[in-house]
N, C-alpha and C. Protein backbone atom coordinates (compact mmCIF):
# COMPACT_ATOMS: atom_id res chain seq x y z
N UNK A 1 -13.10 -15.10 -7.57
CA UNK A 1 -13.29 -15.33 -6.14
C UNK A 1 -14.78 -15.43 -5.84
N UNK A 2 -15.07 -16.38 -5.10
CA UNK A 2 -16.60 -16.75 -4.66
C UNK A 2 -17.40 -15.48 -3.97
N UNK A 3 -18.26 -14.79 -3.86
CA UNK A 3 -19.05 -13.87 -3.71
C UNK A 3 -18.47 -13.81 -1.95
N UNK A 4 -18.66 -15.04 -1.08
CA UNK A 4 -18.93 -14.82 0.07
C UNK A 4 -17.18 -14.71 0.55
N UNK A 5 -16.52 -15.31 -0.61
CA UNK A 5 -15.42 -15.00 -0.09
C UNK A 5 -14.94 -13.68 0.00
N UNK A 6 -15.29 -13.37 -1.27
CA UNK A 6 -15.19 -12.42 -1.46
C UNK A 6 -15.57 -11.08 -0.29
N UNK A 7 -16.52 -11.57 0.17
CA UNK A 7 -17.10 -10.26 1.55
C UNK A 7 -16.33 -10.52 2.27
N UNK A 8 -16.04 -11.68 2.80
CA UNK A 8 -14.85 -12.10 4.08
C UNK A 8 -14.11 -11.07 3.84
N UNK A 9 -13.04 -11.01 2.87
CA UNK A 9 -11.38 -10.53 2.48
C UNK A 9 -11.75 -9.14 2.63
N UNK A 10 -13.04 -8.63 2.49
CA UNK A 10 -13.30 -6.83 2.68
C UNK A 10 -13.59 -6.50 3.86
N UNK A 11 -14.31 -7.42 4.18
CA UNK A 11 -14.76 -6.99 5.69
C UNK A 11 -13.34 -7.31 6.72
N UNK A 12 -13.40 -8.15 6.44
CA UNK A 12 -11.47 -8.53 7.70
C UNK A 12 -10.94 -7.25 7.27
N UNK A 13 -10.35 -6.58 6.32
CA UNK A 13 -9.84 -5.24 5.37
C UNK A 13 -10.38 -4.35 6.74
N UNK A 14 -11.34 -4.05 6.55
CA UNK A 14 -12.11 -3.02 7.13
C UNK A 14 -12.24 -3.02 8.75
N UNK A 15 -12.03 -4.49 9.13
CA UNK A 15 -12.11 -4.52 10.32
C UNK A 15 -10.61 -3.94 11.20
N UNK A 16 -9.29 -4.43 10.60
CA UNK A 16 -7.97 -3.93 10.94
C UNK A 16 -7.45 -3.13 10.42
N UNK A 17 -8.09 -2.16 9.82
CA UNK A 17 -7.82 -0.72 9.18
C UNK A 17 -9.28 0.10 9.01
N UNK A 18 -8.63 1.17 9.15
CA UNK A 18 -8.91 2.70 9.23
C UNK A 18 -8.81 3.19 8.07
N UNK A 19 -9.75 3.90 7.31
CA UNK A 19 -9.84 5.45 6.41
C UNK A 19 -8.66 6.02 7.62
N UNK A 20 -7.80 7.10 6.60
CA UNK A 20 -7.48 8.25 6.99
C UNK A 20 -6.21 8.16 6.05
N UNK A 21 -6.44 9.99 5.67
CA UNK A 21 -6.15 10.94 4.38
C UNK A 21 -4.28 11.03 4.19
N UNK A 22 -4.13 10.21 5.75
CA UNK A 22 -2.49 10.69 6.20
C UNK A 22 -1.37 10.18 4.66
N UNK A 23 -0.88 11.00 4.33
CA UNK A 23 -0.21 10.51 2.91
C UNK A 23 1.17 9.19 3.69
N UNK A 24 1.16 8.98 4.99
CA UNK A 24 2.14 7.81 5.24
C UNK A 24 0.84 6.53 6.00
N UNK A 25 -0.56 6.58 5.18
CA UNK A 25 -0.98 5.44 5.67
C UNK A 25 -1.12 4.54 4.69
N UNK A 26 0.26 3.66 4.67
CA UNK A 26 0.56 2.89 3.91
C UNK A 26 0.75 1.42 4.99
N UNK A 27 -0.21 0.66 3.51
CA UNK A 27 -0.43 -1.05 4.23
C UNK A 27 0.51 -1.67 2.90
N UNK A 28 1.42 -2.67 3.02
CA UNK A 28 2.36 -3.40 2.50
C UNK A 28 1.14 -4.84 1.63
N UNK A 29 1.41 -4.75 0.37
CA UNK A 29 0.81 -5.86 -0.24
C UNK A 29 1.82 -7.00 -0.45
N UNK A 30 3.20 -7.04 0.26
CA UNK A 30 3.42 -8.47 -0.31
C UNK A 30 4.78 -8.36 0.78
N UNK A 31 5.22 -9.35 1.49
CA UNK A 31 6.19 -9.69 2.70
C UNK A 31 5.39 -10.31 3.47
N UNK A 32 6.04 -10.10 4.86
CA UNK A 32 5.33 -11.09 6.39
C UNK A 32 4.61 -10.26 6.81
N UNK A 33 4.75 -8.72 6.80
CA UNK A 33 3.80 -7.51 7.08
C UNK A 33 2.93 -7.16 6.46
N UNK A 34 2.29 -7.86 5.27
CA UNK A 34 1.25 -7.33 4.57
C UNK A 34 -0.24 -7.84 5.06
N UNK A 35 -0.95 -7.41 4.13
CA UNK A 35 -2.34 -7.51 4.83
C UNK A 35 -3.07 -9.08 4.56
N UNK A 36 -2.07 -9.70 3.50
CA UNK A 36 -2.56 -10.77 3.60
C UNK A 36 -2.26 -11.77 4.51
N UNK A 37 -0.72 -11.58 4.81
CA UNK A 37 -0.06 -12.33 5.67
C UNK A 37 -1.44 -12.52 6.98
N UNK A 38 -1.42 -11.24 7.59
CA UNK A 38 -2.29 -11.06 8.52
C UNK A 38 -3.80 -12.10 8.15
N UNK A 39 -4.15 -12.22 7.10
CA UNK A 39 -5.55 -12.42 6.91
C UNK A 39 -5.25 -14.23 6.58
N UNK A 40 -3.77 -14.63 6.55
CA UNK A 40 -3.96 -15.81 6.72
C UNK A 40 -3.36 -16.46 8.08
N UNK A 41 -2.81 -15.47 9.09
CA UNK A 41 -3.50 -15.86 10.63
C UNK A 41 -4.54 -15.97 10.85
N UNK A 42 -5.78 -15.12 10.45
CA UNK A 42 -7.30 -15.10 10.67
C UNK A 42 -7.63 -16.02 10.30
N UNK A 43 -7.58 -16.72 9.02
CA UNK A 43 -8.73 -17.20 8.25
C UNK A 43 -7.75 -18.16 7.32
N UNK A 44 -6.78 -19.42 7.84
CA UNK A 44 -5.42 -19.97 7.22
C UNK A 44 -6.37 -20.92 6.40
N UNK A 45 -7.52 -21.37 7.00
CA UNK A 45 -8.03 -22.19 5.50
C UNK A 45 -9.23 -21.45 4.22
N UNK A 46 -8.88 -20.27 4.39
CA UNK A 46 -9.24 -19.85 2.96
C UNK A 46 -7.89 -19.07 2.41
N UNK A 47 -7.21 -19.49 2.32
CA UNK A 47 -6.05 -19.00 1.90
C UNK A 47 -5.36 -20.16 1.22
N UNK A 48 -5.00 -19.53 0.12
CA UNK A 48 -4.12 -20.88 -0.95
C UNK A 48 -2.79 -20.89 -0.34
N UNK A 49 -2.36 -22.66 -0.71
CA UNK A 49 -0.98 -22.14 -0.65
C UNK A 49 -0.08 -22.49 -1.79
N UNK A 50 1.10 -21.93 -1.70
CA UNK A 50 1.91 -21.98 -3.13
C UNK A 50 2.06 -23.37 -3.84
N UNK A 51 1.44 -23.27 -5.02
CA UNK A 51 1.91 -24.51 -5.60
C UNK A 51 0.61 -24.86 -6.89
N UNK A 52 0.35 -25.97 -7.23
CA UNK A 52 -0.63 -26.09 -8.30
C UNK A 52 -2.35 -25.65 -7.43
N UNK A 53 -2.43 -25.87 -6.52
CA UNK A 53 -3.67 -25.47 -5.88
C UNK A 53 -4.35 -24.09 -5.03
N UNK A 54 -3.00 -23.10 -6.02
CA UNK A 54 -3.22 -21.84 -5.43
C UNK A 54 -4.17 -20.68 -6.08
N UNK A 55 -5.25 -21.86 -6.99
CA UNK A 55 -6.20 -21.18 -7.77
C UNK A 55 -7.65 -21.68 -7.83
N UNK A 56 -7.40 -22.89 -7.09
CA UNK A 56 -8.60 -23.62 -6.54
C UNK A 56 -9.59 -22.88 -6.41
N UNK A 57 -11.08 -23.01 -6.41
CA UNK A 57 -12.34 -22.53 -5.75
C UNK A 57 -12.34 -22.65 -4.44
N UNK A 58 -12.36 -22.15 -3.39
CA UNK A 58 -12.88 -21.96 -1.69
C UNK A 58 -11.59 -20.96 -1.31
N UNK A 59 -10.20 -20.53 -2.00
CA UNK A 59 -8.99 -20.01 -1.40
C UNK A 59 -9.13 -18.83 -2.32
N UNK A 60 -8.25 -17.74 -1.32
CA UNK A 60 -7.51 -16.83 -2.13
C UNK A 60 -6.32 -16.62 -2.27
N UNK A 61 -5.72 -16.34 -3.23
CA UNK A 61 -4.32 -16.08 -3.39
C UNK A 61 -4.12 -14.81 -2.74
N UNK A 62 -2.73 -14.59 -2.82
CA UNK A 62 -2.41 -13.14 -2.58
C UNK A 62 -2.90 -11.95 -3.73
N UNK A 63 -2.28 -12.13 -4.89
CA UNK A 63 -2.80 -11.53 -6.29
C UNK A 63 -4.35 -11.13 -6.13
N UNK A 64 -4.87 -12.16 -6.09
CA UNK A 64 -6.19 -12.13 -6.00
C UNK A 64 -7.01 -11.00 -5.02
N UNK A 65 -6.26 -11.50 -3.73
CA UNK A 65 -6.72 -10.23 -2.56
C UNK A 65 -6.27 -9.05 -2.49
N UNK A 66 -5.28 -8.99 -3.11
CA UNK A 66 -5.23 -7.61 -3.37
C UNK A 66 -5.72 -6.90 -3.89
N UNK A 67 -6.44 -7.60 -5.13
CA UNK A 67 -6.56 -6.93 -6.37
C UNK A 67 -8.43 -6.65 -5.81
N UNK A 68 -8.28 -7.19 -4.42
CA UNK A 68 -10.13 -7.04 -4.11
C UNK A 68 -10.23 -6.06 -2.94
N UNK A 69 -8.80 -5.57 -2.63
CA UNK A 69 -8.28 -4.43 -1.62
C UNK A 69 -8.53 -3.16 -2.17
N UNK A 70 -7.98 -3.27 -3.55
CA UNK A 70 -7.90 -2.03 -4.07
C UNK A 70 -9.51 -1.61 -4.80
N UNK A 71 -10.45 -2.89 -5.17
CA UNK A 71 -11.81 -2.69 -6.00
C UNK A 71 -12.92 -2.66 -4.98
N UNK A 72 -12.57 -3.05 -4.04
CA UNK A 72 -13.98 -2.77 -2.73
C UNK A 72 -13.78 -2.27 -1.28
N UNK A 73 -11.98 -2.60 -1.29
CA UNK A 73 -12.31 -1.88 0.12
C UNK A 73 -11.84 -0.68 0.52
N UNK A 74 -11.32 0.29 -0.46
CA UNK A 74 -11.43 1.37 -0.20
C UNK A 74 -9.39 2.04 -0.26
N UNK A 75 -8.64 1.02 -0.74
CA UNK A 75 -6.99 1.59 -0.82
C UNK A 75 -6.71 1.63 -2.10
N UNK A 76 -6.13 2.20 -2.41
CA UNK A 76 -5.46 3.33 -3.50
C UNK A 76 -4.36 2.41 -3.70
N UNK A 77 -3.42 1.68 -4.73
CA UNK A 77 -2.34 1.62 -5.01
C UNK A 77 -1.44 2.98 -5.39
N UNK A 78 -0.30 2.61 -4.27
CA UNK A 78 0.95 3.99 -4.58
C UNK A 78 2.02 3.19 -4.79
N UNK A 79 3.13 3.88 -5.83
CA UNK A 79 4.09 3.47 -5.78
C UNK A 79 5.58 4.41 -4.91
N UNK A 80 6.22 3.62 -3.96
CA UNK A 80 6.86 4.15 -3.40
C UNK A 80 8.34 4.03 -3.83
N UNK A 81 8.94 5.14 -3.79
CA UNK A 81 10.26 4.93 -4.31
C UNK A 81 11.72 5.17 -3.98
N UNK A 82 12.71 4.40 -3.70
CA UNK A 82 13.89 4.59 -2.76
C UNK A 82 13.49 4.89 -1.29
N UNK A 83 12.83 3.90 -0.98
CA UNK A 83 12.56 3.74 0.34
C UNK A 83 12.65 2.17 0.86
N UNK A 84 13.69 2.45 2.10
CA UNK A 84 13.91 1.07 2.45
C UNK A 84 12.75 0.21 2.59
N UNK A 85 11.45 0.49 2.78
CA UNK A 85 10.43 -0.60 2.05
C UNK A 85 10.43 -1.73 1.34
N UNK A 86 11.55 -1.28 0.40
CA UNK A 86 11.23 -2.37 -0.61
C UNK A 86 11.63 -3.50 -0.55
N UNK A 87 12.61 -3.52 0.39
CA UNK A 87 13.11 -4.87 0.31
C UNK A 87 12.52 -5.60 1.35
N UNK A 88 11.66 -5.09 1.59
CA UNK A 88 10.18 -5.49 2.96
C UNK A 88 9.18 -5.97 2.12
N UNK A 89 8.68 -5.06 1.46
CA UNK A 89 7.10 -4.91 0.81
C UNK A 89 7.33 -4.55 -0.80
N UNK A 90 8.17 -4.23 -1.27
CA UNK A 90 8.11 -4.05 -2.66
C UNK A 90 8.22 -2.35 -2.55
N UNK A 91 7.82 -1.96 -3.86
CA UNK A 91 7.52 -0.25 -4.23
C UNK A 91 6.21 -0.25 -4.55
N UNK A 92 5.31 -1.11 -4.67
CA UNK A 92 3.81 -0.83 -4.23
C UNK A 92 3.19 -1.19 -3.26
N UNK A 93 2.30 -0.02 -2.74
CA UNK A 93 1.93 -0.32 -1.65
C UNK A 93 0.77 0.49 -1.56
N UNK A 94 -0.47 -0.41 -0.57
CA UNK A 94 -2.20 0.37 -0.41
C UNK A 94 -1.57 1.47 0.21
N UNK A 95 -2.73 2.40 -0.21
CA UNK A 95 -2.89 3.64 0.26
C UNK A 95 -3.97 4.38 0.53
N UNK A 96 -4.76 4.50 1.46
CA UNK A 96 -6.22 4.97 1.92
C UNK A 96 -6.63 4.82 3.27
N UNK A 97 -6.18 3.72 3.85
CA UNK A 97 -6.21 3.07 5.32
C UNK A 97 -5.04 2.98 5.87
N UNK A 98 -4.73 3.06 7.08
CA UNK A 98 -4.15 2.41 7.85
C UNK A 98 -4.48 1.07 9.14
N UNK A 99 -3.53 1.07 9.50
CA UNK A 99 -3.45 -0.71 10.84
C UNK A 99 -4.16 0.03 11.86
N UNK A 100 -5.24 -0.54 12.38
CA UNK A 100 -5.44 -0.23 13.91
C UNK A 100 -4.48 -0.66 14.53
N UNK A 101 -4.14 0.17 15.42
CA UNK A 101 -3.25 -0.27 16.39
C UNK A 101 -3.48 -1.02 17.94
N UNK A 102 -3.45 -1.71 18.04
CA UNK A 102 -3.94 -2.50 19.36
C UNK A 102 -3.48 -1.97 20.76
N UNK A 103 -2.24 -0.99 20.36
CA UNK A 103 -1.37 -0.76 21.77
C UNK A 103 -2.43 0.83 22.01
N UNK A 104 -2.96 1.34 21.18
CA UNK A 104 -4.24 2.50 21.43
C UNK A 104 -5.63 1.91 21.66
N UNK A 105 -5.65 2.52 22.89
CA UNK A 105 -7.37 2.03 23.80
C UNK A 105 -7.89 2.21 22.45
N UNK A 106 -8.12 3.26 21.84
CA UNK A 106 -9.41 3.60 20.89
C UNK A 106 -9.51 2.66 19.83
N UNK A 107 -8.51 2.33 19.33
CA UNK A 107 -8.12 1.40 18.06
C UNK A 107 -8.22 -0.29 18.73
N UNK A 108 -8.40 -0.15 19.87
CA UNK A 108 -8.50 -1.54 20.31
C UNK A 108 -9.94 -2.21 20.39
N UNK A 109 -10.80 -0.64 21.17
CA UNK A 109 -11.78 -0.90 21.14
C UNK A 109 -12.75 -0.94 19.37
N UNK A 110 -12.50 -0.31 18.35
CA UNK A 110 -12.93 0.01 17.32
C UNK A 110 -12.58 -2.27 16.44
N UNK A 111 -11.49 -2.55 17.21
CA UNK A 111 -10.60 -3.77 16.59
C UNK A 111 -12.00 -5.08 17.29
N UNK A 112 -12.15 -4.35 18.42
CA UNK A 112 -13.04 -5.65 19.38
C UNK A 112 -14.49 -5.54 18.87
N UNK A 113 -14.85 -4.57 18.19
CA UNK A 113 -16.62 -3.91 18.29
C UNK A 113 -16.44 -4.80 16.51
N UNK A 114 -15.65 -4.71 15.71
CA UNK A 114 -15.31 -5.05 14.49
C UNK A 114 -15.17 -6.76 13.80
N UNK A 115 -14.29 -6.92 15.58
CA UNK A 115 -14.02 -8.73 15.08
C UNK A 115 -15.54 -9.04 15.28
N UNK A 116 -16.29 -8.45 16.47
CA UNK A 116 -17.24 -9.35 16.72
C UNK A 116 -18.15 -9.51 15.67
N UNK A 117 -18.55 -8.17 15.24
CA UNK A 117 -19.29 -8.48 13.70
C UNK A 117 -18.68 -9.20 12.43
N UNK A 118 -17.60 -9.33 12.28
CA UNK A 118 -16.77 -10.20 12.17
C UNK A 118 -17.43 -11.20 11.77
N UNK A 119 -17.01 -11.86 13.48
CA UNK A 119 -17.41 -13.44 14.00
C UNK A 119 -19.05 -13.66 13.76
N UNK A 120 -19.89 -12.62 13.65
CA UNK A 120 -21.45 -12.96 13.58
C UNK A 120 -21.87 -12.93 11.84
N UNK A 121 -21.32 -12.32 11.57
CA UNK A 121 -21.32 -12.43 9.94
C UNK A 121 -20.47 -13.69 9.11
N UNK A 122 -19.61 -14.08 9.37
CA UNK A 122 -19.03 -15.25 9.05
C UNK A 122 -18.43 -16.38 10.18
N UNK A 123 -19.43 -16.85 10.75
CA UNK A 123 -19.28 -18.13 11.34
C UNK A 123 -19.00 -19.21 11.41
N UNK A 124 -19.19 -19.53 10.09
CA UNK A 124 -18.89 -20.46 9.34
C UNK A 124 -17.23 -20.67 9.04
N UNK A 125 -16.55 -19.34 8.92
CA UNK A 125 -15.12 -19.29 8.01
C UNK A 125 -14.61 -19.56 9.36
N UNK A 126 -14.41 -20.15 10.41
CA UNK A 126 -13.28 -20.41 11.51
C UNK A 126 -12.33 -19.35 11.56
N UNK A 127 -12.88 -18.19 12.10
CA UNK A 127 -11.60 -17.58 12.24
C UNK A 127 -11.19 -17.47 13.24
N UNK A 128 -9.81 -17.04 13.62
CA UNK A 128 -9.13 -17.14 14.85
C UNK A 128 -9.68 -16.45 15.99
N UNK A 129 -8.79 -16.84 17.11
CA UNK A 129 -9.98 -15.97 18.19
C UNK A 129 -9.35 -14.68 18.30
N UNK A 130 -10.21 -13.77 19.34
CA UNK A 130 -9.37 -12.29 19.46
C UNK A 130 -8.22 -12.23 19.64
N UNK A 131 -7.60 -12.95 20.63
CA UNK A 131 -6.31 -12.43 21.23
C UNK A 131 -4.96 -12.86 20.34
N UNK A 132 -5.86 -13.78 19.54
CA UNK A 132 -4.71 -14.07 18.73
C UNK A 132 -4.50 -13.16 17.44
N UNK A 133 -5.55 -12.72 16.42
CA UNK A 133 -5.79 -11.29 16.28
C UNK A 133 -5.02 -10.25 16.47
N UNK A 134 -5.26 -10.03 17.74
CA UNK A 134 -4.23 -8.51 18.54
C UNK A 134 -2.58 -8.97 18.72
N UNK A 135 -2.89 -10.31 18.94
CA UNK A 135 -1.04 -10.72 19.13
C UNK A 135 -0.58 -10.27 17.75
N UNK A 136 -1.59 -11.02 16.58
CA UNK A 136 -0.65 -10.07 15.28
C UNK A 136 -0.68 -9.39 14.75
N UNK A 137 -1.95 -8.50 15.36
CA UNK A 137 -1.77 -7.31 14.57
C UNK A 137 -1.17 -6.56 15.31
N UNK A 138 -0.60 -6.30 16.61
CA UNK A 138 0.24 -5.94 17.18
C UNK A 138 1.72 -5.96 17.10
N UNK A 139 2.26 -7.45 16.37
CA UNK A 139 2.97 -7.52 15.80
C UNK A 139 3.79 -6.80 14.73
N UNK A 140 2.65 -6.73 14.34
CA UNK A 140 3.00 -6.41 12.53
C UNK A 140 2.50 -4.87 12.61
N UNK A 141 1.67 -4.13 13.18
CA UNK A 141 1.92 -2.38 13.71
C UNK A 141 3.09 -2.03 14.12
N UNK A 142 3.85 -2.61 15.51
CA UNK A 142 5.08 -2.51 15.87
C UNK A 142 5.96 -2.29 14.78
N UNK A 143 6.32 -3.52 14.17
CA UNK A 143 7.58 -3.53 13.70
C UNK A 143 7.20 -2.54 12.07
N UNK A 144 5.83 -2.73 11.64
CA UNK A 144 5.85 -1.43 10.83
C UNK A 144 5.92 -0.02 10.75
N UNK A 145 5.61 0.30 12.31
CA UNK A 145 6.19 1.54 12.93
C UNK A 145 7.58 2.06 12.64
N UNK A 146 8.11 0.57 13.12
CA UNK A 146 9.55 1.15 13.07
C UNK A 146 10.01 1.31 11.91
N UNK A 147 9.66 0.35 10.70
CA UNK A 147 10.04 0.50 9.56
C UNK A 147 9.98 2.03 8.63
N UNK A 148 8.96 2.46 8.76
CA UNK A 148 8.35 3.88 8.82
C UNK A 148 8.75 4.65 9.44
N UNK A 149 9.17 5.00 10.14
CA UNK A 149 10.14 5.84 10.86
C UNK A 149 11.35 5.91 11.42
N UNK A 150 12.12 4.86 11.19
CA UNK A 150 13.67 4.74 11.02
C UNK A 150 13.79 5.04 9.39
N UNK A 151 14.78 5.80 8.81
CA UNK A 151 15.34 5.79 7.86
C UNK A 151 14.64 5.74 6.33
N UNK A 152 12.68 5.93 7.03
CA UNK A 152 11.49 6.28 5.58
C UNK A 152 11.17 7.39 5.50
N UNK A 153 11.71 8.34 5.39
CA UNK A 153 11.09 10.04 6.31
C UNK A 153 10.52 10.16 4.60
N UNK A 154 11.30 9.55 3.26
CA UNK A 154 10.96 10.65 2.35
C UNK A 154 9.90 9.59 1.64
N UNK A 155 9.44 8.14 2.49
CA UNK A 155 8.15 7.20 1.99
C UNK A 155 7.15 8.22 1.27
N UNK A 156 6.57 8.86 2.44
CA UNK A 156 5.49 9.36 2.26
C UNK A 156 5.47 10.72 1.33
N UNK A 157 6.83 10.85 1.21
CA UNK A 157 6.79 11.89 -0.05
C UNK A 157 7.14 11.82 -1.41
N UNK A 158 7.10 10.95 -1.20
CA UNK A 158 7.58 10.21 -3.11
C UNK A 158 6.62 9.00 -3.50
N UNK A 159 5.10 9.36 -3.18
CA UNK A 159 3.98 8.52 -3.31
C UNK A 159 3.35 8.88 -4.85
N UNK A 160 3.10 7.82 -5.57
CA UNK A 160 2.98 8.01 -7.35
C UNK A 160 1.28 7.34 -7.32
N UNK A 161 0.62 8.44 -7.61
CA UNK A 161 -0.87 7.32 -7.96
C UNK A 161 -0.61 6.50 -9.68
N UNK A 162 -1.12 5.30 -9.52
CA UNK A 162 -0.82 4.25 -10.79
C UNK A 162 -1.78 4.67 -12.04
N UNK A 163 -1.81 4.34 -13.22
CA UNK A 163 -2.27 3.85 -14.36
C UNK A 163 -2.95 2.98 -13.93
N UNK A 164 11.34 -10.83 11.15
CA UNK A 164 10.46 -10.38 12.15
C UNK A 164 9.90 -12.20 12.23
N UNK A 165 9.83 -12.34 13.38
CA UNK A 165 9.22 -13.80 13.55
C UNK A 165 8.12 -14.10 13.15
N UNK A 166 7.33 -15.01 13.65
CA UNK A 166 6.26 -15.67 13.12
C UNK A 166 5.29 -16.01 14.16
N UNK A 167 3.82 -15.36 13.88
CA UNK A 167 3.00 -15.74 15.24
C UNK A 167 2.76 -16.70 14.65
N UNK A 168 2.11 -17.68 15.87
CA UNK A 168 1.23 -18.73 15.51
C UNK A 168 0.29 -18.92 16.56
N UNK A 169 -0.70 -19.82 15.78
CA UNK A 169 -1.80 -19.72 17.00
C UNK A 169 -2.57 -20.59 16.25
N UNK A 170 -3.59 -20.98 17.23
CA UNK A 170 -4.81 -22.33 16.67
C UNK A 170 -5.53 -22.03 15.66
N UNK A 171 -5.59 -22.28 14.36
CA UNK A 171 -6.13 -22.21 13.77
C UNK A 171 -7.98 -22.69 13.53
N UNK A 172 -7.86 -23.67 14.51
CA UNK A 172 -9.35 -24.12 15.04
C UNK A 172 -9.93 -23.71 16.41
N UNK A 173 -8.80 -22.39 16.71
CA UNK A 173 -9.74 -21.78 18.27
C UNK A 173 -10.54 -21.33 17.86
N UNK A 174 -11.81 -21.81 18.35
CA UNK A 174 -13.44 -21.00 17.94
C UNK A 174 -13.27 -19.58 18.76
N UNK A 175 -14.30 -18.92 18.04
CA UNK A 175 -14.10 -17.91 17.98
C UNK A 175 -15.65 -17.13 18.57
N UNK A 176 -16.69 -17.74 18.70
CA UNK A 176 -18.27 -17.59 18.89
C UNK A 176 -18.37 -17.02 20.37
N UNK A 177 -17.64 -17.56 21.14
CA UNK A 177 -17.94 -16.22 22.12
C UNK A 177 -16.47 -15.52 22.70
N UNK A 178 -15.80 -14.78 22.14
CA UNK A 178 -15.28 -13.45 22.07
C UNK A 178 -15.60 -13.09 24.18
N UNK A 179 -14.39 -13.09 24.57
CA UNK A 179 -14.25 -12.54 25.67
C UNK A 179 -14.60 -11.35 25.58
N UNK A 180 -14.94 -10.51 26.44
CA UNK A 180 -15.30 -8.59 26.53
C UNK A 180 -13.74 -8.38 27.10
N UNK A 181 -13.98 -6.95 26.29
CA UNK A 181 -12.47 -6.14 26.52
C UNK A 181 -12.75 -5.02 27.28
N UNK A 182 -11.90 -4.62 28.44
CA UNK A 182 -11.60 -3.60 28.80
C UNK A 182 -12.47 -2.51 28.28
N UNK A 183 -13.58 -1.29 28.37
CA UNK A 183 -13.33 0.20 27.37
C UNK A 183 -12.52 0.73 27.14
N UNK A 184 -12.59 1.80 26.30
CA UNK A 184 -11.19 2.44 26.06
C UNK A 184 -11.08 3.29 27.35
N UNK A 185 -9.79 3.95 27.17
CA UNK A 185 -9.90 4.81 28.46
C UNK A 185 -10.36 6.21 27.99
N UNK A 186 -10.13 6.33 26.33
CA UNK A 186 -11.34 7.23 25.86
C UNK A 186 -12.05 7.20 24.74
N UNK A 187 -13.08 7.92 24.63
CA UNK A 187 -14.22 7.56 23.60
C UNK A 187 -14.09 7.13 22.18
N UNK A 188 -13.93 5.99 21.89
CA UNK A 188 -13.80 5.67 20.76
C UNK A 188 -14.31 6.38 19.14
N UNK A 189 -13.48 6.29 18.19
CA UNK A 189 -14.57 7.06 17.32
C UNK A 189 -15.44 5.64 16.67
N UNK A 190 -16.78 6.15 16.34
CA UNK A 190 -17.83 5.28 15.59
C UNK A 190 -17.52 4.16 14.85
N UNK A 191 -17.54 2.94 15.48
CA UNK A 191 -17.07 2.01 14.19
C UNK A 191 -18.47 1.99 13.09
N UNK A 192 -17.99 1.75 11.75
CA UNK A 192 -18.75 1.39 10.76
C UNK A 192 -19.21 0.24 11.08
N UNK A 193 -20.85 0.06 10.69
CA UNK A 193 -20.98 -1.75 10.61
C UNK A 193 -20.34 -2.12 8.92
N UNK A 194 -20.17 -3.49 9.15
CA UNK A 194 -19.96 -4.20 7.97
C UNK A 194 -21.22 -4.53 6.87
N UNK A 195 -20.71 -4.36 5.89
CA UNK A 195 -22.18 -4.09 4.72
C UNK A 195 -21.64 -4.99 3.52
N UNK A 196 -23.06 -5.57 3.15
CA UNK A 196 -22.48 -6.65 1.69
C UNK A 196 -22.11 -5.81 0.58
N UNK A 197 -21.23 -6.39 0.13
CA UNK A 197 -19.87 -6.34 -0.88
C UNK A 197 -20.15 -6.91 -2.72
């Protein structure tokens, strides 16, 4: 993977997830809910698609981004087991971060302070605009909520360290000036800036 792509796929990482120690903050590496899915709403032309050109120079695969999830941005592969998950996301799944959540002031504001550095650090990569962003990562929090807490109670306890529709949205909505959001209605915690990779 190209160096700068390479920062993109960590920093987006970092921008819609959170550190935290919670043994159920689990992000899905492979379905419509995973983190790539998400990162090819953001950013649909650096993303391969299936077929002989899914190894090209300028794209990433899925394989690929994951495997740059777990070496720079900070998630743990777990394997989860007899948990309706799997037929969602598999039995592996990141573990170190969780989804900001968009429907929490704090996580909204931490999501808006994040894209924008984001958008000033890679300008170039067209990525989508905010609201389209929050439409899916709102999306894909929701219905992973529920997944997680209907009928996963024993997910988070049978974690092994290793050896829903379809948004859409413009893929060419510029993104350079970012509407202002709301504050939270309370104090956000500190976002990290984004740092080369």
């Amino acid at each position: 993977v190209h160096p700068k792509l390479r920062t993109v796929v960590v920093d987006f990482a970092q921008v819609v997830t959170m550190e935290s120690p919670s043994p159920r903050a689990l992000v899905a590496k492979a379905g419509e809910e995973s983190m790539f899915d998400l990162f090819k709403l953001a950013f649909p032309s650096l993303c391969a698609k299936d077929g002989p050109d899914s190894r090209r120079s300028g794209v990433v695969n899925r394989p690929r981004f994951n495997k740059l999830l777990v070496q720079r941005a900070g998630f743990v592969d777990k394997r989860v087991r007899r948990c309706r998950l799997k037929g969602i996301a598999g039995t592996w799944l990141l573990h170190g971060r969780r989804w900001l959540d968009p429907s929490d002031p704090a996580d909204l504001q931490l999501l808006d302070t994040g894209y924008r550095q984001l958008c000033t650090l890679h300008k170039d990569s067209d990525v989508c605009s905010f609201d389209c962003l929050v439409k899916g990562l709102a999306k894909l929090t929701s219905s992973w909520s529920t997944r997680m807490s209907h009928g996963n109670s024993k997910c988070a306890m049978q974690l092994q360290t290793p050896q829903g529709g379809e948004v859409r949205c413009d893929p060419h909505s510029k993104a350079s000036n970012p509407q202002p959001h709301p504050p939270a209605e309370r104090p956000p915690p500190q976002p990290q800036p984004l740092s080369a990779h």
